[in-house]
C-alpha atoms as a PDB file:
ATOM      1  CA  UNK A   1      -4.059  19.626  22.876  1.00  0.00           C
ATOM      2  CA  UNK A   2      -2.417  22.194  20.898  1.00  0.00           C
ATOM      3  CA  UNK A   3      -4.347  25.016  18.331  1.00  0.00           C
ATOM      4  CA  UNK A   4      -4.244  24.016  14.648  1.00  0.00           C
ATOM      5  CA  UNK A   5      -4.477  27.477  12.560  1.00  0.00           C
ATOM      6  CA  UNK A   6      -4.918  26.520   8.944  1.00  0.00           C
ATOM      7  CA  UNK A   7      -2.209  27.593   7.341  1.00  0.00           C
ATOM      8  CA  UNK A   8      -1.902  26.881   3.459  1.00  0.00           C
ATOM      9  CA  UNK A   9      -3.796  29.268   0.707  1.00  0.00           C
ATOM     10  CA  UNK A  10      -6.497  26.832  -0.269  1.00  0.00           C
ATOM     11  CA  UNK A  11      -7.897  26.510  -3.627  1.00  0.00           C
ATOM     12  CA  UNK A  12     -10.934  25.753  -2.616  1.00  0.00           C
ATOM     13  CA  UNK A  13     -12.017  28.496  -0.619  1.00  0.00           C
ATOM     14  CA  UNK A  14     -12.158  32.107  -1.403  1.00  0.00           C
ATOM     15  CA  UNK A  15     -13.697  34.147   1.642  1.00  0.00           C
ATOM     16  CA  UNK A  16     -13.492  32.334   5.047  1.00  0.00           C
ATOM     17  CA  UNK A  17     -14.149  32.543   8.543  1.00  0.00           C
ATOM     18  CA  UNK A  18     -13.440  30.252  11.202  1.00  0.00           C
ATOM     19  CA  UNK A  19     -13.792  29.681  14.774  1.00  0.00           C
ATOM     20  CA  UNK A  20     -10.940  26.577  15.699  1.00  0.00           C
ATOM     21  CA  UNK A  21     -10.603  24.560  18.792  1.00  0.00           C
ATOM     22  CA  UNK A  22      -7.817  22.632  19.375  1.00  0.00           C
ATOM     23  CA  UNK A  23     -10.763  34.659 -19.766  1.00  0.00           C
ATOM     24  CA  UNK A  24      -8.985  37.434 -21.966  1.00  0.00           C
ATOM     25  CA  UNK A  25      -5.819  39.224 -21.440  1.00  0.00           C
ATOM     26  CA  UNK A  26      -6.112  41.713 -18.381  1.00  0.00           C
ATOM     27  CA  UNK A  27      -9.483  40.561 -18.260  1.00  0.00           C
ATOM     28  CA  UNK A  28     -10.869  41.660 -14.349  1.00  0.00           C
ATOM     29  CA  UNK A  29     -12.091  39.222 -11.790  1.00  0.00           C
ATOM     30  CA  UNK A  30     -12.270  39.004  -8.388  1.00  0.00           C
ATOM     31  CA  UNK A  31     -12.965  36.389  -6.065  1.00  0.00           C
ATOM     32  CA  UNK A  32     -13.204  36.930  -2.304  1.00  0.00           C
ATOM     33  CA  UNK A  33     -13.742  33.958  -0.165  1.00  0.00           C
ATOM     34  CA  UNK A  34     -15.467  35.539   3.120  1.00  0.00           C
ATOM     35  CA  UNK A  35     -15.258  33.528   6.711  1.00  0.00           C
ATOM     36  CA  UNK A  36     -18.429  33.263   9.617  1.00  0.00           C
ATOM     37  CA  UNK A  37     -17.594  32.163  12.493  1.00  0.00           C
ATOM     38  CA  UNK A  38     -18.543  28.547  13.908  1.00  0.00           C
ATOM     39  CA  UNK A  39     -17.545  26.298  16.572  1.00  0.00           C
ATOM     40  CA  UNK A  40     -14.471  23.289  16.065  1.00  0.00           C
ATOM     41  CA  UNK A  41     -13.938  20.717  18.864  1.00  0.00           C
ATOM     42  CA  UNK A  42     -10.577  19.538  20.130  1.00  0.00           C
ATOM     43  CA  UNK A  43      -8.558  21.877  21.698  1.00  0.00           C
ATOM     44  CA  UNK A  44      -7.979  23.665  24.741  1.00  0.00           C
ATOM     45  CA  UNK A  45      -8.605  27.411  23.042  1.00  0.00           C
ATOM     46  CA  UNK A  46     -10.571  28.690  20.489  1.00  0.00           C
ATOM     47  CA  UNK A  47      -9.136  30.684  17.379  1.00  0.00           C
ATOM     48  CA  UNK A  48     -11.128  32.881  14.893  1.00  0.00           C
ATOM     49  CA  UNK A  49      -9.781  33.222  11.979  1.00  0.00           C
ATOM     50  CA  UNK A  50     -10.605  35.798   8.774  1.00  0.00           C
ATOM     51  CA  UNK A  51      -9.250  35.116   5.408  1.00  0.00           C
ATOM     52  CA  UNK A  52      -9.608  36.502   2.348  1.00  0.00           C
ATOM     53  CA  UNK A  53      -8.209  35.382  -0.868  1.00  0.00           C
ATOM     54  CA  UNK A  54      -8.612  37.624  -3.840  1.00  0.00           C
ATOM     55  CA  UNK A  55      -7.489  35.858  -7.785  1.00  0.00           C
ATOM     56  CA  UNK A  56      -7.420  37.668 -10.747  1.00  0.00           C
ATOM     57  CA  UNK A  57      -7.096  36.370 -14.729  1.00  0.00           C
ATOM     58  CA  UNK A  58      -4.414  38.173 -16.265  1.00  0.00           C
ATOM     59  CA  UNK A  59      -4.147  36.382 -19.275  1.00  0.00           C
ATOM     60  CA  UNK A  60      -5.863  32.816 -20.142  1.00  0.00           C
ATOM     61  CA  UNK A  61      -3.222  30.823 -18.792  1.00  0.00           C
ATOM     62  CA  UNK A  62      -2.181  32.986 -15.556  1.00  0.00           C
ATOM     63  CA  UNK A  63      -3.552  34.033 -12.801  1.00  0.00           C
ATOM     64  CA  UNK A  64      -2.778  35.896  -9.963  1.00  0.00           C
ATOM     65  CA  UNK A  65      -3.402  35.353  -5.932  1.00  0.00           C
ATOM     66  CA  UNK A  66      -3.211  36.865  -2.537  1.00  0.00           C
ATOM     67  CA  UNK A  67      -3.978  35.340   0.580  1.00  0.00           C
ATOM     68  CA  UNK A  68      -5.024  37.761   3.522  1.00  0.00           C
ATOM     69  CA  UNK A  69      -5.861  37.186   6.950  1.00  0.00           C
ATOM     70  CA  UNK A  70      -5.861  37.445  11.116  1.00  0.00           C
ATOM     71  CA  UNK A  71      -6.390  35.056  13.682  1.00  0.00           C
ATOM     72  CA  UNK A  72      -7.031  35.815  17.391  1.00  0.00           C
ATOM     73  CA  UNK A  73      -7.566  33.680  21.150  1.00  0.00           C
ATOM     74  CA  UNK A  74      -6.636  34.514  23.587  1.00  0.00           C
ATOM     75  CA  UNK A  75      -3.161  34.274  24.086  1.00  0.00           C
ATOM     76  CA  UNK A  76      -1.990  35.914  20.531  1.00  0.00           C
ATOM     77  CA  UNK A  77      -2.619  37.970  17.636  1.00  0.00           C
ATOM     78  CA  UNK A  78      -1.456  35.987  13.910  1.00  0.00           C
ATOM     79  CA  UNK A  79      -1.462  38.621  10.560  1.00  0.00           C
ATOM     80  CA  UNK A  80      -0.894  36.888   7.410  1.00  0.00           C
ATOM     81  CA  UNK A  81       0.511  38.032   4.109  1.00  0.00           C
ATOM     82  CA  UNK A  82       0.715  35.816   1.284  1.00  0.00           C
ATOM     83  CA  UNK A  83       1.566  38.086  -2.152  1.00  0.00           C
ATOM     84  CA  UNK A  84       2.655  37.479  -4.632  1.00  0.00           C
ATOM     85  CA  UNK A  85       1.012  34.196  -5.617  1.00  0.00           C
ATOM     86  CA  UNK A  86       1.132  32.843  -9.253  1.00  0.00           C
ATOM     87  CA  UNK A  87      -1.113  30.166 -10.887  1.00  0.00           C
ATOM     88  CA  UNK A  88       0.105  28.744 -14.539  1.00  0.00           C
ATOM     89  CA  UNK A  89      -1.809  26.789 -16.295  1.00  0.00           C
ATOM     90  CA  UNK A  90      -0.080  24.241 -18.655  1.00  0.00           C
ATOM     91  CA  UNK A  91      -2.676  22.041 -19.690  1.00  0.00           C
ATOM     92  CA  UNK A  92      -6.048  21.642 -18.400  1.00  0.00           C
ATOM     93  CA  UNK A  93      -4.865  18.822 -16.429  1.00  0.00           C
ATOM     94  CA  UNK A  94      -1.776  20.796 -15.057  1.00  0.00           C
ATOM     95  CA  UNK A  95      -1.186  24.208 -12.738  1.00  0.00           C
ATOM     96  CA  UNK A  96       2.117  25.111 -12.120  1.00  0.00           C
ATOM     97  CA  UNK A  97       1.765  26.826  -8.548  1.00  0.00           C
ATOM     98  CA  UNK A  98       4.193  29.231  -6.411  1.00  0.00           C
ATOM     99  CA  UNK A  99       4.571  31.870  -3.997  1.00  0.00           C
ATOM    100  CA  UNK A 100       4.909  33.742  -0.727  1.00  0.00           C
ATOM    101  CA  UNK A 101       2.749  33.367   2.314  1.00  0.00           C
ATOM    102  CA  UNK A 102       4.021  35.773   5.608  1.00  0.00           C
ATOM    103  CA  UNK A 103       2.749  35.251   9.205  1.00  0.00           C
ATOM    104  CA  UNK A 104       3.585  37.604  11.996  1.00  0.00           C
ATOM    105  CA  UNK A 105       2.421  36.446  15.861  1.00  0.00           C
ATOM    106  CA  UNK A 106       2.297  38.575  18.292  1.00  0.00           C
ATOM    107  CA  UNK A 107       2.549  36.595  21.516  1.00  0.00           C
ATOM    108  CA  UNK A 108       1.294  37.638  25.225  1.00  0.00           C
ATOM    109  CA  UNK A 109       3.492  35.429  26.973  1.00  0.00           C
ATOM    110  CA  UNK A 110       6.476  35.012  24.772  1.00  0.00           C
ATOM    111  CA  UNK A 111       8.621  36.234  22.030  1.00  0.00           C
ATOM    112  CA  UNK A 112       6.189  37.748  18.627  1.00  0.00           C
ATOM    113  CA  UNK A 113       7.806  35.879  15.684  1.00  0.00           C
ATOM    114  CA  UNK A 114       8.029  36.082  11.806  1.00  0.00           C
ATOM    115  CA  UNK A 115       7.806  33.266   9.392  1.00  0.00           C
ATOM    116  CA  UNK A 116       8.405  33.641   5.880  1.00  0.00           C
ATOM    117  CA  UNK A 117       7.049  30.681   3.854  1.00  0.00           C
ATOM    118  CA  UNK A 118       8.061  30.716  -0.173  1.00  0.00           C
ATOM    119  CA  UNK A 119       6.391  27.323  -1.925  1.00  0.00           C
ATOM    120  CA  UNK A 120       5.811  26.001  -5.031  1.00  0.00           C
ATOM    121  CA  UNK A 121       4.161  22.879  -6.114  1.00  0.00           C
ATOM    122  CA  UNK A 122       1.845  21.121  -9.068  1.00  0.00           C
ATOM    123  CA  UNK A 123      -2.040  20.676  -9.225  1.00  0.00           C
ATOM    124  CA  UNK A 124      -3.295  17.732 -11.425  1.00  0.00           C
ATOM    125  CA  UNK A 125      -6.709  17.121 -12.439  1.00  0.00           C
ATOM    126  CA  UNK A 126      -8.235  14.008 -13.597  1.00  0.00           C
ATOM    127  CA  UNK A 127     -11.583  14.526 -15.313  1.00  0.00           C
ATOM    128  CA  UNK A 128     -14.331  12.366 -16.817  1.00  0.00           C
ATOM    129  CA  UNK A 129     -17.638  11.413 -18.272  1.00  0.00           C
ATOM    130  CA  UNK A 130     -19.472  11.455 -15.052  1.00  0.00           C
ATOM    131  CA  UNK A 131     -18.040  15.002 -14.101  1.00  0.00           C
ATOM    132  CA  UNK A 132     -16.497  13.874 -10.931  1.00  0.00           C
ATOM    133  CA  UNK A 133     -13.132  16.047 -10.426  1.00  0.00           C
ATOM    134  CA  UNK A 134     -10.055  14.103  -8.960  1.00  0.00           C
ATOM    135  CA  UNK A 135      -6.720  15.994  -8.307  1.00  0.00           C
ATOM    136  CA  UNK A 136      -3.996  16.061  -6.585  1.00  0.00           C
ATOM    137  CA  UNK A 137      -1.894  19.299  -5.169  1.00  0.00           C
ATOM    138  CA  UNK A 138       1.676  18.335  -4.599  1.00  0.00           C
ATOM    139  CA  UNK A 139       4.129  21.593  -2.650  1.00  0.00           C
ATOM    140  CA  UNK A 140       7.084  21.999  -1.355  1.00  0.00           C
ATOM    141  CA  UNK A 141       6.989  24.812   1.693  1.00  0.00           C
ATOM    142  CA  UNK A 142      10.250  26.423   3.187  1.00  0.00           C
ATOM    143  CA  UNK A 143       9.524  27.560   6.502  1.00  0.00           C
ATOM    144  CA  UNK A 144      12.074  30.128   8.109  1.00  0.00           C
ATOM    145  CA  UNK A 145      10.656  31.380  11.863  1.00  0.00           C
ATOM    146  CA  UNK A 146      12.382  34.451  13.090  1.00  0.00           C
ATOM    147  CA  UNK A 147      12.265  34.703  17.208  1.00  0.00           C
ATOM    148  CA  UNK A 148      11.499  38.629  17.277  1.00  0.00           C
ATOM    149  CA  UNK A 149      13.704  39.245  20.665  1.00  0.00           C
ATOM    150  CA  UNK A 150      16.831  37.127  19.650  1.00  0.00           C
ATOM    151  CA  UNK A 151      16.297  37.578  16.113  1.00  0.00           C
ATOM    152  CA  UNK A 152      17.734  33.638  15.702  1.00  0.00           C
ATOM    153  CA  UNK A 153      16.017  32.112  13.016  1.00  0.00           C
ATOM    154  CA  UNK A 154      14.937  28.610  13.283  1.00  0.00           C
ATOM    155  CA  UNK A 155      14.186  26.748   9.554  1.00  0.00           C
ATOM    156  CA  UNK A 156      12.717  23.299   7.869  1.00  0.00           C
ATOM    157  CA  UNK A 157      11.226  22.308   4.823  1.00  0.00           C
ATOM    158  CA  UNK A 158       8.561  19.938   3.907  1.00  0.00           C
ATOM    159  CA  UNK A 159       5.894  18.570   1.523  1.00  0.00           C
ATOM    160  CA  UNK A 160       2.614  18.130   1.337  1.00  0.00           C
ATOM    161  CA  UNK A 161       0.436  16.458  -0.880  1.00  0.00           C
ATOM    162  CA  UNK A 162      -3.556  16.692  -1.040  1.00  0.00           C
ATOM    163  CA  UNK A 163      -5.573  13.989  -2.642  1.00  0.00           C
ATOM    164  CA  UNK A 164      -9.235  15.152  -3.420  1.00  0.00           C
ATOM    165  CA  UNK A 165     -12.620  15.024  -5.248  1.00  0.00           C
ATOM    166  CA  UNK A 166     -15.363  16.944  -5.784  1.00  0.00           C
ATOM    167  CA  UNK A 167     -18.455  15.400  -7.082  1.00  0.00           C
ATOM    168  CA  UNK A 168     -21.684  16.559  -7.919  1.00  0.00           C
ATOM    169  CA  UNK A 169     -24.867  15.499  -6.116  1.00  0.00           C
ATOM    170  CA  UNK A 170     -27.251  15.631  -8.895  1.00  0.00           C
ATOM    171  CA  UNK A 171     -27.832  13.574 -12.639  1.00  0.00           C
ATOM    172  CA  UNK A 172     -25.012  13.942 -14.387  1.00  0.00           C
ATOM    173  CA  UNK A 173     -27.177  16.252 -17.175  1.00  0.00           C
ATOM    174  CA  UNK A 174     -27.172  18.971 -14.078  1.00  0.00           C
ATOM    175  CA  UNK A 175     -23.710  18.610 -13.070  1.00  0.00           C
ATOM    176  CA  UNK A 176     -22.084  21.778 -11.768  1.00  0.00           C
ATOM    177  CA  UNK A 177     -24.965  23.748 -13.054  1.00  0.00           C
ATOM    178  CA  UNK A 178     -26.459  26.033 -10.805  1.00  0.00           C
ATOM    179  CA  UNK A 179     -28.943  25.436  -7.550  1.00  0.00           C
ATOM    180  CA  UNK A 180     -27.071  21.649  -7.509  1.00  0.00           C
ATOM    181  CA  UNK A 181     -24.910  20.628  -4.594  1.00  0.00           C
ATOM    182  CA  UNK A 182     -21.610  19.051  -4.793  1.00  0.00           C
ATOM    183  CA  UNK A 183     -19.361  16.858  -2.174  1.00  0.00           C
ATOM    184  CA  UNK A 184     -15.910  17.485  -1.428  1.00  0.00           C
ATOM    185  CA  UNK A 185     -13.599  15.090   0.219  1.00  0.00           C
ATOM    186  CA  UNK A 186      -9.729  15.127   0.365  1.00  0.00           C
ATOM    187  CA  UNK A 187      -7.006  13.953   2.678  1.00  0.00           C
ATOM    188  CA  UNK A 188      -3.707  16.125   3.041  1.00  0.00           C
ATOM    189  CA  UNK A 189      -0.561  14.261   4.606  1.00  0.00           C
ATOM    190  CA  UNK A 190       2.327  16.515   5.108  1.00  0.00           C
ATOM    191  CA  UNK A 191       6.513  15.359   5.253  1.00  0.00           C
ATOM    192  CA  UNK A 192       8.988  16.864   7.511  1.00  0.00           C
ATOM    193  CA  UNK A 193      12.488  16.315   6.263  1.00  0.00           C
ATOM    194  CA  UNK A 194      14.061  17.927   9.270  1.00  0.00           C
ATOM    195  CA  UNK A 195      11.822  14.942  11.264  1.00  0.00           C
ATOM    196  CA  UNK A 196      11.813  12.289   8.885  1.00  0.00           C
ATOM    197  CA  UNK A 197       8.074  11.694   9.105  1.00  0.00           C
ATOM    198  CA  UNK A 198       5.156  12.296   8.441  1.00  0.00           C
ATOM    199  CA  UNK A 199       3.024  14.946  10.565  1.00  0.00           C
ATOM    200  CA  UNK A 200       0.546  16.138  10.150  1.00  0.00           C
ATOM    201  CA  UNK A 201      -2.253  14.521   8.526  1.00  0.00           C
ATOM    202  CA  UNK A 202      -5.247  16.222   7.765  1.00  0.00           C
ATOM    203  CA  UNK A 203      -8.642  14.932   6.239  1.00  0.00           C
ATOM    204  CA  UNK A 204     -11.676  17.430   5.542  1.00  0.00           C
ATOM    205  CA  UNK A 205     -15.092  16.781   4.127  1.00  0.00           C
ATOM    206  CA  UNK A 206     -18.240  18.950   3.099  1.00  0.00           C
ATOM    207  CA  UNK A 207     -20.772  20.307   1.011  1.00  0.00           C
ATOM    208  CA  UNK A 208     -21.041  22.502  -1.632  1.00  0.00           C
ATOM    209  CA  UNK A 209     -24.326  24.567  -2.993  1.00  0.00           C
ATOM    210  CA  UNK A 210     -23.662  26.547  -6.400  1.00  0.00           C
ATOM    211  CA  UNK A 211     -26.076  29.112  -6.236  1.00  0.00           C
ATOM    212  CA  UNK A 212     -25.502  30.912  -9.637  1.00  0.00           C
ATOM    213  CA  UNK A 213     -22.555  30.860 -11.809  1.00  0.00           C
ATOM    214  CA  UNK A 214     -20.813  33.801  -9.985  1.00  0.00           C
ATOM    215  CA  UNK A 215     -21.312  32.364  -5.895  1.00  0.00           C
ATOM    216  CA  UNK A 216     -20.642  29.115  -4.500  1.00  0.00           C
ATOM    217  CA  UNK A 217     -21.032  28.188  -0.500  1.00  0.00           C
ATOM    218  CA  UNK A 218     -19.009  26.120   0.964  1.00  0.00           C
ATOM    219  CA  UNK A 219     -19.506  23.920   4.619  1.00  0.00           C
ATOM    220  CA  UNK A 220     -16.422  22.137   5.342  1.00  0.00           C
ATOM    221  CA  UNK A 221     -14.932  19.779   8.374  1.00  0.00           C
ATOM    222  CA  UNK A 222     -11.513  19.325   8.887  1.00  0.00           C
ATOM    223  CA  UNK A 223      -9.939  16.919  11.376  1.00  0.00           C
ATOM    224  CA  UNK A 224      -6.238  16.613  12.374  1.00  0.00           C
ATOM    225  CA  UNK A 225      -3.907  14.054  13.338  1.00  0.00           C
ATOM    226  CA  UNK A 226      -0.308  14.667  14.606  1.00  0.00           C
ATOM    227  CA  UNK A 227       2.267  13.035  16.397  1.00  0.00           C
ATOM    228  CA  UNK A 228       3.141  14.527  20.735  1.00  0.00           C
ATOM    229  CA  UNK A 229       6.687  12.581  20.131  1.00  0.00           C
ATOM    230  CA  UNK A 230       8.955  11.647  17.928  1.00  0.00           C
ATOM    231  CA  UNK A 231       8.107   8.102  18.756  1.00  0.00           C
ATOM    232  CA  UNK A 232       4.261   8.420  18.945  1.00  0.00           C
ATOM    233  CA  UNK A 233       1.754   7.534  16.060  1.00  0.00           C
ATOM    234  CA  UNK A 234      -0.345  10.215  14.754  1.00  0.00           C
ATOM    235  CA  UNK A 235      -3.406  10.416  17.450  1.00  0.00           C
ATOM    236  CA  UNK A 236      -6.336  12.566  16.186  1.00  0.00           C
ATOM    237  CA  UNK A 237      -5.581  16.051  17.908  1.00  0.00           C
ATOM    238  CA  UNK A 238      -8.447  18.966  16.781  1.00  0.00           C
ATOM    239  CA  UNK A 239     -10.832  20.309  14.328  1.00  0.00           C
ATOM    240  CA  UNK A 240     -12.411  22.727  12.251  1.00  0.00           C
ATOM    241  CA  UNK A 241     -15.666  23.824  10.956  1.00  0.00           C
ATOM    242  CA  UNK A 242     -15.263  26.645   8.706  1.00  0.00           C
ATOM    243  CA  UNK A 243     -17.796  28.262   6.148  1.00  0.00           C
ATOM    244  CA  UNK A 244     -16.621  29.278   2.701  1.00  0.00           C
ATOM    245  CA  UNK A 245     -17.989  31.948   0.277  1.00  0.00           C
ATOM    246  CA  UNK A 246     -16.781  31.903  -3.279  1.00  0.00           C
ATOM    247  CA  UNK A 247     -17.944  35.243  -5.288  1.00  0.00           C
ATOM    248  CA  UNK A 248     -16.727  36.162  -8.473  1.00  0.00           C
ATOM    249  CA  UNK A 249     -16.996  39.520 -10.630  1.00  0.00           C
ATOM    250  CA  UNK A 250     -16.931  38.133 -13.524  1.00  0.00           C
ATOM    251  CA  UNK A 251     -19.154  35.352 -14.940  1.00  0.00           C
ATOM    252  CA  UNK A 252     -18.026  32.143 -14.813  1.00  0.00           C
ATOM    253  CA  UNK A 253     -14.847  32.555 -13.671  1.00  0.00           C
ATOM    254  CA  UNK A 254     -15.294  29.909 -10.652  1.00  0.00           C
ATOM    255  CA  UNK A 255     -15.491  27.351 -13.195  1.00  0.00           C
ATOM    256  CA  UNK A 256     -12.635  28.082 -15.237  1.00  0.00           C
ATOM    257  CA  UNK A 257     -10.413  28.591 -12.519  1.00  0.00           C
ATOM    258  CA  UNK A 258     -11.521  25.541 -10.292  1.00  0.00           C
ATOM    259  CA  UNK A 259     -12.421  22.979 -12.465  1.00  0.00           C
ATOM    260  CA  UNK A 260      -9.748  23.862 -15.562  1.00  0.00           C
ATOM    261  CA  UNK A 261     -10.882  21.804 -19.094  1.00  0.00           C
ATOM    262  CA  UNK A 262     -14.552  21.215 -17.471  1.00  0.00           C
END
């Protein structure tokens, strides 16, 4: 079965680690989402990956975003670079998202390549009286791979959409209040024009612990399906367990920037 490297900045995490088997203007905040490394079933070689993913307020309706990071097995070296990133918000139901994520592999048994990956999409929230959060994060990705030795560029796009909640485990008086757990569920398909289908699809569950209004932790499973042929359903093909930690400078900055309007 083939690696899965998770790929896309995620909103939902700000300092990760994993271990895979197959408010006012210029106002300063930080949030670093920090990775340890744990075991996922499914595939042939295991990957650890680092990320971080700093975000910064610069005025009350943008924000800034990086996404950093380097994954190693044993057959490569992957570097990411994802800068700049740009977060509008429109209403509290609405983000306007876009950016540029970079990924350069360097390969032990074959040619190290460069993909440059510009995307832009919409997040929309649904919120109500029992302070469950429902969105949805809609992008388009461009994907242009460069093969470093014959410098021949190969090229598709493709969307993806996420559906997900997060819903806290506690009376709705004590909702997102701090030393309360939360759930988080979503399921992520993703279009290929250049295939006409859809692969892959990814679903991820987990559990979340606010421990003050500055940290959150975060213990998340992903699984993946994906098709081995053109012809071929989507067959369940690896997984991830990966452990989040959201930590913010300034106070209460998780909340306004993850749950908008709340």
């Amino acid at each position: 079965m083939k690696t899965w490297l998770k790929e896309v900045p995620d909103v939902s995490s700000l300092l990760a680690l994993r271990r895979v088997s197959t408010g006012s203007s210029c106002s300063i905040a930080l949030l670093l989402l920090i990775v340890c490394p744990l075991v996922a079933r499914g595939a042939d070689t295991d990957v650890y990956q680092l990320n971080v993913n700093p975000y910064h307020p610069v005025t009350d309706q943008l924000s800034m975003f990086g996404n950093f990071g380097c994954y190693e097995n044993s057959d490569y070296s992957k570097y990411r670079f994802g800068w700049p990133g740009l977060i509008y918000r429109v209403e509290p139901w609405l983000q306007l998202w876009g950016g540029l994520d970079s990924y350069y592999t360097a390969n032990d048994n074959s040619a190290d390549t460069l993909e440059l990956r510009p995307f832009a999409g919409a997040k929309f929230f649904y919120h109500n009286s029992a302070k469950i959060l429902l969105y949805n994060f809609t992008r388009y990705e461009y994907r242009a791979i460069e093969n470093a030795d014959t410098h021949d560029w190969n090229n598709y796009s493709r969307i993806r959409s996420r559906f997900g909640l997060e819903a806290p485990l506690t009376s709705r008086v004590r909702a997102w209040e701090a030393k309360t757990f939360y759930l988080l569920a979503d399921v992520e398909p993703f279009y290929r024009f250049d295939k006409d289908e859809w692969d892959p699809v990814r679903a991820r569950g987990g559990l979340g612990y606010i421990l003050n209004d500055r940290v959150r932790i975060e213990f998340i499973y992903t699984a993946e399906f994906s098709r081995s042929s053109p012809d071929s359903s989507l067959q369940y093909a690896n997984n991830t367990f990966e452990l989040n930690f959201k930590i913010a400078l300034e106070k209460g900055i998780l909340g306004r920037l993850f749950n908008p309007g709340d």
